[in-house]
ModelCIF file with pLDDT and N, C-alpha, C, O atoms, coordinates in Angstrom:
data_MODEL
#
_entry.id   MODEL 
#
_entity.id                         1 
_entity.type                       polymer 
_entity.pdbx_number_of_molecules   1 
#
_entity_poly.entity_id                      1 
_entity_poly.type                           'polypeptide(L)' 
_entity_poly.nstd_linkage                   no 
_entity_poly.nstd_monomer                   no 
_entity_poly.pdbx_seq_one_letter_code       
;(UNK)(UNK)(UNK)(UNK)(UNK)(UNK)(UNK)(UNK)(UNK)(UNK)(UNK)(UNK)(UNK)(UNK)(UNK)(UNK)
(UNK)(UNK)(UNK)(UNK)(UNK)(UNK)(UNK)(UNK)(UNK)(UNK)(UNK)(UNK)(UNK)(UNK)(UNK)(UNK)
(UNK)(UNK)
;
_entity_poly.pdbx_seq_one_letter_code_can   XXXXXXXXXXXXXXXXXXXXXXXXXXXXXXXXXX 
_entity_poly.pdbx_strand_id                 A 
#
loop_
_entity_poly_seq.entity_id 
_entity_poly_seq.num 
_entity_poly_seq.mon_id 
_entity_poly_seq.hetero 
1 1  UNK n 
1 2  UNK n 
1 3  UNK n 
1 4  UNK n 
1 5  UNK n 
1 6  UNK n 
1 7  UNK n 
1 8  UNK n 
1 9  UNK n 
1 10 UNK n 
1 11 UNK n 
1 12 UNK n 
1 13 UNK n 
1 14 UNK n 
1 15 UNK n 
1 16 UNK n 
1 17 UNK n 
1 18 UNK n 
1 19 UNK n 
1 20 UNK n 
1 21 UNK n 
1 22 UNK n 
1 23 UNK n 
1 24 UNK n 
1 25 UNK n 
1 26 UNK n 
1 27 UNK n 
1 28 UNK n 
1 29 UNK n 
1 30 UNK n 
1 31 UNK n 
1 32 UNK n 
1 33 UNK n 
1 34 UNK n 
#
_struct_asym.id          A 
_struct_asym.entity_id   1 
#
loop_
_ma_qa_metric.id 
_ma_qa_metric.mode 
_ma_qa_metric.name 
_ma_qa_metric.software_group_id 
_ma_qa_metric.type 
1 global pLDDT . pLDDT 
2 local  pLDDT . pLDDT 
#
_ma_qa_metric_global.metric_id      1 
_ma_qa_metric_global.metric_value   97.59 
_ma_qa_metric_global.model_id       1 
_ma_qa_metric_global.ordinal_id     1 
#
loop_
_ma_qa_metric_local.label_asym_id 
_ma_qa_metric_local.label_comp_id 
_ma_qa_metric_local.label_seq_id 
_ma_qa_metric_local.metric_id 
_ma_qa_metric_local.metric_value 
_ma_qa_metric_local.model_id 
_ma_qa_metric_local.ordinal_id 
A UNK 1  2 97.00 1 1  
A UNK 2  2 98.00 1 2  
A UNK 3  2 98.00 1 3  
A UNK 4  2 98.00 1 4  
A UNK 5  2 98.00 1 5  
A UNK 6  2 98.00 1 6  
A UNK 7  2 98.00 1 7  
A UNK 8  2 98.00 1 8  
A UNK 9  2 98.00 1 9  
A UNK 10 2 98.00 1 10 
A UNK 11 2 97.00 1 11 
A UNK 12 2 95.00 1 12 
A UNK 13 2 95.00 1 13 
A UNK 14 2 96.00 1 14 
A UNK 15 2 97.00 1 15 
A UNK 16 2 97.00 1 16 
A UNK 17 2 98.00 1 17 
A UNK 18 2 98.00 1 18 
A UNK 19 2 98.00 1 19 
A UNK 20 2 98.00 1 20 
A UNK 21 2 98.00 1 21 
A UNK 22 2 98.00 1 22 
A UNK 23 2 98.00 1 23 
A UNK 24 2 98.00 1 24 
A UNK 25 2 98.00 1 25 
A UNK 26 2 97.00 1 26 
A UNK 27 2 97.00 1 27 
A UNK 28 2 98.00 1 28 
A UNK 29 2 98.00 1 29 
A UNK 30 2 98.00 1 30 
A UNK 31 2 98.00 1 31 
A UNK 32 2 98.00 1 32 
A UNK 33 2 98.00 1 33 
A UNK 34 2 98.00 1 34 
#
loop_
_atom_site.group_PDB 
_atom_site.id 
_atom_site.type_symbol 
_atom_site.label_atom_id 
_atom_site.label_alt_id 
_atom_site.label_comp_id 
_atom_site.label_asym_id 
_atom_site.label_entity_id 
_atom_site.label_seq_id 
_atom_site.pdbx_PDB_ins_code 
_atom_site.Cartn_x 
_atom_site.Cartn_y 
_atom_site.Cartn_z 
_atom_site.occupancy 
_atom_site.B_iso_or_equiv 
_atom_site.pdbx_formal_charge 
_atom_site.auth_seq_id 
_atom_site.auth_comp_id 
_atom_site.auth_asym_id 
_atom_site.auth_atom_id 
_atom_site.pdbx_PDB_model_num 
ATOM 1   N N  . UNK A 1 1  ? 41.798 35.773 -18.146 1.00 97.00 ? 1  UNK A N  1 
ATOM 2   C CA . UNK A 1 1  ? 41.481 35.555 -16.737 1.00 97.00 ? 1  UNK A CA 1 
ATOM 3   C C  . UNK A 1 1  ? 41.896 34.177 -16.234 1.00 97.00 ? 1  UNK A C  1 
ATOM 4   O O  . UNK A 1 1  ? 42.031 34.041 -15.018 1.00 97.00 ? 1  UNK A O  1 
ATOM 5   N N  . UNK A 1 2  ? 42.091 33.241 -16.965 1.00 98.00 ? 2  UNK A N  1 
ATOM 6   C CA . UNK A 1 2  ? 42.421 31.961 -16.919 1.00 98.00 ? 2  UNK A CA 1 
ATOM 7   C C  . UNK A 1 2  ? 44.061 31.589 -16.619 1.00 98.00 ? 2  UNK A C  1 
ATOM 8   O O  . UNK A 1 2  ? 44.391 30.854 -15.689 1.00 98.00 ? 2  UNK A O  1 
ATOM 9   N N  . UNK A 1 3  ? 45.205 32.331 -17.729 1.00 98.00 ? 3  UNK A N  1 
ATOM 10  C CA . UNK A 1 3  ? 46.463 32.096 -17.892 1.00 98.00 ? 3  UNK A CA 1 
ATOM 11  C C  . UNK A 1 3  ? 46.850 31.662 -16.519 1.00 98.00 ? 3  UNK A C  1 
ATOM 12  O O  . UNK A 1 3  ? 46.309 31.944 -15.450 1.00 98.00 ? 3  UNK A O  1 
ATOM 13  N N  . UNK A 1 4  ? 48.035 30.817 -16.793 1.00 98.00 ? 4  UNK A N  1 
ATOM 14  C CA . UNK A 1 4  ? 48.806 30.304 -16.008 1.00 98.00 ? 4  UNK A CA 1 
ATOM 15  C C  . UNK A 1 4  ? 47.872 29.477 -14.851 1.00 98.00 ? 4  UNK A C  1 
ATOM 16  O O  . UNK A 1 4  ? 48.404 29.198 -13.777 1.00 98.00 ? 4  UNK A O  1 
ATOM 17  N N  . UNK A 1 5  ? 46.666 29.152 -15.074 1.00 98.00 ? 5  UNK A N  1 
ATOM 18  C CA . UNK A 1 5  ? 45.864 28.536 -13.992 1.00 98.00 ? 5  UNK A CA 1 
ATOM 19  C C  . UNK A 1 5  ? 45.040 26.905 -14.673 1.00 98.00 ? 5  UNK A C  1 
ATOM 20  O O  . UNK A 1 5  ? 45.048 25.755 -14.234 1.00 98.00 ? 5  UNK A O  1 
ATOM 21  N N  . UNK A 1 6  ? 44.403 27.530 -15.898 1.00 98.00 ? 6  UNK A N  1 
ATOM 22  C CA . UNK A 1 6  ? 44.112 26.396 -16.420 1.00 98.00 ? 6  UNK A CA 1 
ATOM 23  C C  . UNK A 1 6  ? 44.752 25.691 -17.602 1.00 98.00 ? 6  UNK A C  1 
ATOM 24  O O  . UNK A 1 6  ? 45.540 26.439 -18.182 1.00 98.00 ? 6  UNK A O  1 
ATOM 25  N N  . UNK A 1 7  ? 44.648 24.373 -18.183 1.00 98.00 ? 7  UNK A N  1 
ATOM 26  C CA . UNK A 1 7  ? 45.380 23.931 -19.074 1.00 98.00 ? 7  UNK A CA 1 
ATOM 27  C C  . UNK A 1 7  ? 44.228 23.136 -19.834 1.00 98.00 ? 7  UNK A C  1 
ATOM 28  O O  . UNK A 1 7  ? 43.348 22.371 -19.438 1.00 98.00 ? 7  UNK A O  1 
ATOM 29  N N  . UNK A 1 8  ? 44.528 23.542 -20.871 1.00 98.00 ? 8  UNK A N  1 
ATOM 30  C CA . UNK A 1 8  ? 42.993 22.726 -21.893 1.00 98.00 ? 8  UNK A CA 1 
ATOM 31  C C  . UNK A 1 8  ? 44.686 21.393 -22.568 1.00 98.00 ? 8  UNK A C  1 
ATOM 32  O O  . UNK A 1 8  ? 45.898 21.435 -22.782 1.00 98.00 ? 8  UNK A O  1 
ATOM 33  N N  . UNK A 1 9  ? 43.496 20.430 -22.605 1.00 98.00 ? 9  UNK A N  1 
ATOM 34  C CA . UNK A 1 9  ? 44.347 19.121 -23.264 1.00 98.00 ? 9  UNK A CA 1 
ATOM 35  C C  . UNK A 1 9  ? 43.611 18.426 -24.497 1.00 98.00 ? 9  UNK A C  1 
ATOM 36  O O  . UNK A 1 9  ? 43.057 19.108 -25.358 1.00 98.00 ? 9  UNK A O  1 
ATOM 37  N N  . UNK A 1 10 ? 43.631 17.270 -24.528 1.00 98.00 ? 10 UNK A N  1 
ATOM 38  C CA . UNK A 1 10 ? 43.239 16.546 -25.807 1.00 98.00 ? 10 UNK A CA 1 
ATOM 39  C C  . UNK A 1 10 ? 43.895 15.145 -25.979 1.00 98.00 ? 10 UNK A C  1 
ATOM 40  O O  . UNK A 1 10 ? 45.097 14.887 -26.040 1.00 98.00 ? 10 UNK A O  1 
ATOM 41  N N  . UNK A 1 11 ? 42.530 14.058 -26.059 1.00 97.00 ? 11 UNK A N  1 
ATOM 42  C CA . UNK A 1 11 ? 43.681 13.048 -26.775 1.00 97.00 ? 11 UNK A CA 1 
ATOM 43  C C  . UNK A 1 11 ? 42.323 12.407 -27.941 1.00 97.00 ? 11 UNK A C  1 
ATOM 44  O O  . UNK A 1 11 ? 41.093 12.425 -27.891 1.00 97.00 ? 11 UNK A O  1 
ATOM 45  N N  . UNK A 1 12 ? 43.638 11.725 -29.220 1.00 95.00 ? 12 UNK A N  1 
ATOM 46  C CA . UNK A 1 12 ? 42.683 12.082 -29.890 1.00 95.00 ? 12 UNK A CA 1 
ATOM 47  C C  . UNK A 1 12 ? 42.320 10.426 -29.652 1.00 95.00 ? 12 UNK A C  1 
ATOM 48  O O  . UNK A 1 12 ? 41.161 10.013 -29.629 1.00 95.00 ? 12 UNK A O  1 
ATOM 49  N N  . UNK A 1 13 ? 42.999 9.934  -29.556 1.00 95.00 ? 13 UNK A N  1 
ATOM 50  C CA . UNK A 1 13 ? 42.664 8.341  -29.047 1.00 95.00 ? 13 UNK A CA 1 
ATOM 51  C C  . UNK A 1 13 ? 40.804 8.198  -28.559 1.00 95.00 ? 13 UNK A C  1 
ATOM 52  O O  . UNK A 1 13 ? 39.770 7.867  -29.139 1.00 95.00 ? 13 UNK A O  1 
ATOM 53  N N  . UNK A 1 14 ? 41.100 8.560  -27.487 1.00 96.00 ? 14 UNK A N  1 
ATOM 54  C CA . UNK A 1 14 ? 39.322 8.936  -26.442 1.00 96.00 ? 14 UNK A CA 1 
ATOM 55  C C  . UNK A 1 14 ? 39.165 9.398  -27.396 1.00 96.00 ? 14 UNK A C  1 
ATOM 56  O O  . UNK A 1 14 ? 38.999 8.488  -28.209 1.00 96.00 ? 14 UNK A O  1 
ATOM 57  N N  . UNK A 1 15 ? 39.081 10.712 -28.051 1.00 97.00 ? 15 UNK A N  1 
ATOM 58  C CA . UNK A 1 15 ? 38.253 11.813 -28.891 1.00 97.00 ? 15 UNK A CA 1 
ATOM 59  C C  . UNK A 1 15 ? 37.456 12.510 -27.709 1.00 97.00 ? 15 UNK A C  1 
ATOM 60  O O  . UNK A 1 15 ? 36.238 12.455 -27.542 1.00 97.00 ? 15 UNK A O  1 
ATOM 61  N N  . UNK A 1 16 ? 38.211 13.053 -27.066 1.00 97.00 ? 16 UNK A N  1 
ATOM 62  C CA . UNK A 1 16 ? 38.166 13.708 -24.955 1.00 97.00 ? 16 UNK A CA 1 
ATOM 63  C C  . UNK A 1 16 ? 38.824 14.773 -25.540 1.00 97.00 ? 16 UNK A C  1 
ATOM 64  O O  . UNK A 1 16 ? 39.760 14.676 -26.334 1.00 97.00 ? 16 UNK A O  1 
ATOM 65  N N  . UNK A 1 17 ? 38.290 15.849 -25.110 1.00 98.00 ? 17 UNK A N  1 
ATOM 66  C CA . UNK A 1 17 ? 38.939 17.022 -24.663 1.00 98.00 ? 17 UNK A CA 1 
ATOM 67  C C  . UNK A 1 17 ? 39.132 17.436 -22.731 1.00 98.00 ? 17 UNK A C  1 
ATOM 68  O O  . UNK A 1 17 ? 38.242 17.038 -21.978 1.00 98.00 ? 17 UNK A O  1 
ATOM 69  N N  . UNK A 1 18 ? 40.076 18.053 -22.278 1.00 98.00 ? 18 UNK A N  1 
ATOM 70  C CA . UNK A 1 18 ? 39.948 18.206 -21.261 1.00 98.00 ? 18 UNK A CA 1 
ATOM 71  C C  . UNK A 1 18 ? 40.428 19.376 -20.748 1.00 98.00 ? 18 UNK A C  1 
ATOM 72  O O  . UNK A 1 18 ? 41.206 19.975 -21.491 1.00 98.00 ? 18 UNK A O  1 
ATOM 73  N N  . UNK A 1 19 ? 40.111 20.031 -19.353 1.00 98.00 ? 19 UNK A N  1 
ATOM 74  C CA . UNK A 1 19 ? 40.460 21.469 -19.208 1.00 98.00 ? 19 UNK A CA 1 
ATOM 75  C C  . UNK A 1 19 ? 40.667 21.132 -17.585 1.00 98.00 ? 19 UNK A C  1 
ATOM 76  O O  . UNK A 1 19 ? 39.757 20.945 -16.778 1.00 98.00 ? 19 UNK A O  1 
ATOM 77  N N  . UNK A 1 20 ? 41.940 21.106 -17.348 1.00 98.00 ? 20 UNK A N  1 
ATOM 78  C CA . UNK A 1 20 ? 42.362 20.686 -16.158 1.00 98.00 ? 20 UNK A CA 1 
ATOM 79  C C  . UNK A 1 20 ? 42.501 22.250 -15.257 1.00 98.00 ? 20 UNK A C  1 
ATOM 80  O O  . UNK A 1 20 ? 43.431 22.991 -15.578 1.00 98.00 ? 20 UNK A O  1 
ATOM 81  N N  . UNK A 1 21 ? 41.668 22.629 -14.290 1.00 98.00 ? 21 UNK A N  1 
ATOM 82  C CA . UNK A 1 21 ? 41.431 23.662 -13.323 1.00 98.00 ? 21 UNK A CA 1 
ATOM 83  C C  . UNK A 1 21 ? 42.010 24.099 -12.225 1.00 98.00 ? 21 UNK A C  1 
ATOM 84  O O  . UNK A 1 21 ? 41.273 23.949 -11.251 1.00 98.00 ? 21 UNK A O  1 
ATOM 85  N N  . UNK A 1 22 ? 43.100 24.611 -11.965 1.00 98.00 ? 22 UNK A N  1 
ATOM 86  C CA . UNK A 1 22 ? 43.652 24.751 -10.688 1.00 98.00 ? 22 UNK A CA 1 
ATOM 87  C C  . UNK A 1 22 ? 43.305 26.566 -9.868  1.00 98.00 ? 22 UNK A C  1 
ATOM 88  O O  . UNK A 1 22 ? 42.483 27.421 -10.198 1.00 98.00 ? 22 UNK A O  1 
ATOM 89  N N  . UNK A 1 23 ? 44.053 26.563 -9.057  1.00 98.00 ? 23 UNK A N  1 
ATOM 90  C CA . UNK A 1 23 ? 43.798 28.104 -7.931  1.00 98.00 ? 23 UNK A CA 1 
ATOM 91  C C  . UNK A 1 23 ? 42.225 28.484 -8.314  1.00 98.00 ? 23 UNK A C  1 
ATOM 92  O O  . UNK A 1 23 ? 41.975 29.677 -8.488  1.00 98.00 ? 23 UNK A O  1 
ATOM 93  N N  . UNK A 1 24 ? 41.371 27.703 -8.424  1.00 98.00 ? 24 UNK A N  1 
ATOM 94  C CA . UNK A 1 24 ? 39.813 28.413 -8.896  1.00 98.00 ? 24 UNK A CA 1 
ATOM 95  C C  . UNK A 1 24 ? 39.603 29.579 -7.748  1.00 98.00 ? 24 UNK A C  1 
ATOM 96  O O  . UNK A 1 24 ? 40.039 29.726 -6.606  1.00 98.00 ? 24 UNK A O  1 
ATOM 97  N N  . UNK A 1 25 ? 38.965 30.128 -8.370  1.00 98.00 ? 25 UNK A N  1 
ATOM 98  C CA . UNK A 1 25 ? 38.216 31.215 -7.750  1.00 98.00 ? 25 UNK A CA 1 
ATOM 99  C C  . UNK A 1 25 ? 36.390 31.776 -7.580  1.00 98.00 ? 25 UNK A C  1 
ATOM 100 O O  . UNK A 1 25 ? 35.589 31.227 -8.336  1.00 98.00 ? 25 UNK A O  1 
ATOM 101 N N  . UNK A 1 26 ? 36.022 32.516 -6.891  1.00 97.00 ? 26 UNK A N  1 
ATOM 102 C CA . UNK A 1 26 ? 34.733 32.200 -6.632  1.00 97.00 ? 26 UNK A CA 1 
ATOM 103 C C  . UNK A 1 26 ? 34.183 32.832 -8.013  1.00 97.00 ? 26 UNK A C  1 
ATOM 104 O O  . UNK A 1 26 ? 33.031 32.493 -8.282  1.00 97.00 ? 26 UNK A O  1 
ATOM 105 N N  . UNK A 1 27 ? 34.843 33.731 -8.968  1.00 97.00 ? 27 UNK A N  1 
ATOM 106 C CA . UNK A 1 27 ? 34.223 34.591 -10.312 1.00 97.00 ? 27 UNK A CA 1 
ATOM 107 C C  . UNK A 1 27 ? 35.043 33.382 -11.374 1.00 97.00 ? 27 UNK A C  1 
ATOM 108 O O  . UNK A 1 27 ? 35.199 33.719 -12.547 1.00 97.00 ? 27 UNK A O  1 
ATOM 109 N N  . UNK A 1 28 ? 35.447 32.274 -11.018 1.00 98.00 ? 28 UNK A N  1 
ATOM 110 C CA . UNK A 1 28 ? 34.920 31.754 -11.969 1.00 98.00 ? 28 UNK A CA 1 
ATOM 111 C C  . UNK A 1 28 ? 34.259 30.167 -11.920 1.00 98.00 ? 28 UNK A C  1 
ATOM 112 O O  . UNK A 1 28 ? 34.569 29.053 -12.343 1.00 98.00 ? 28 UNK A O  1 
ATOM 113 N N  . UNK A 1 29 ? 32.956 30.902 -10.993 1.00 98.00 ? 29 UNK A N  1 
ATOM 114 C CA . UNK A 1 29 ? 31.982 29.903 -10.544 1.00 98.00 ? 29 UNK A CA 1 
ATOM 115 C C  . UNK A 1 29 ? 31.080 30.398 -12.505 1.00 98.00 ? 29 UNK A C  1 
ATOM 116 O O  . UNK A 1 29 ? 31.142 31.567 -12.886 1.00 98.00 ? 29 UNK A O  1 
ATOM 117 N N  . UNK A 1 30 ? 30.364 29.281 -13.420 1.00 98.00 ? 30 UNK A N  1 
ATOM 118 C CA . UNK A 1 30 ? 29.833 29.623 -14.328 1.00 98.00 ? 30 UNK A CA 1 
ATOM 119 C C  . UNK A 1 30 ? 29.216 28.154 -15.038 1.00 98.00 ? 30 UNK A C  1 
ATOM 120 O O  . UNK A 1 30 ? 29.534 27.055 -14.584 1.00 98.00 ? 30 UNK A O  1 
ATOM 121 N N  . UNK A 1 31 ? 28.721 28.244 -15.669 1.00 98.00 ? 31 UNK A N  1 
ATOM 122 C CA . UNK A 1 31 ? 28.464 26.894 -16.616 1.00 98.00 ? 31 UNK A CA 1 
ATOM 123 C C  . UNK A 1 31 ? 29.830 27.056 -18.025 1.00 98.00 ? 31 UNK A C  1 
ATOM 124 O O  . UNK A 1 31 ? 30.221 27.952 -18.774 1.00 98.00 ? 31 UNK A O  1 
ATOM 125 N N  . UNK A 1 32 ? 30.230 25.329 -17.715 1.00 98.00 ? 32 UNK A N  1 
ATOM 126 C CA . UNK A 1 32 ? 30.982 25.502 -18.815 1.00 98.00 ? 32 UNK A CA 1 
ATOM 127 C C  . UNK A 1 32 ? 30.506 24.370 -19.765 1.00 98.00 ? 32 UNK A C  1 
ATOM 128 O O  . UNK A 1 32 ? 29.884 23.358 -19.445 1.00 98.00 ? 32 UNK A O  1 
ATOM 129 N N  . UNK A 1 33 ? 31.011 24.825 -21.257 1.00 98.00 ? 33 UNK A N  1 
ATOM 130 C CA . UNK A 1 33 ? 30.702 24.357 -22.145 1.00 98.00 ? 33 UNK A CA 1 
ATOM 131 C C  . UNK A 1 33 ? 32.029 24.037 -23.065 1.00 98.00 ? 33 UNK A C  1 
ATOM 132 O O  . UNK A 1 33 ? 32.910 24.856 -23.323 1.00 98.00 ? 33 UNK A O  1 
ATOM 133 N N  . UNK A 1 34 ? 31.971 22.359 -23.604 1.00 98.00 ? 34 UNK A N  1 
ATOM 134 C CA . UNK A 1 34 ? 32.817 22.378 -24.720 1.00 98.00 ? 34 UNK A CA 1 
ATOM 135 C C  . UNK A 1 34 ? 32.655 22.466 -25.852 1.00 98.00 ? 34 UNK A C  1 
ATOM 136 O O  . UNK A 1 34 ? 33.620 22.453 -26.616 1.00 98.00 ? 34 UNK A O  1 
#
């Protein structure tokens, strides 16, 4: 449901993960968790 919309990243420097979100939509209003 995600493809081509979101992009999960990483650096290990920080020790950050990240999940960069674009075209959202209202079904995927939710709690997220890493």
């Amino acid at each position: 449901s995600v493809k081509g919309r979101f992009t999960i990243s990483r650096d290990n420097a920080k020790t950050t993960s990240y999940l960069q979100m674009t075209s959202l939509k209202p079904e995927d209003t939710a709690v997220y968790y890493c």
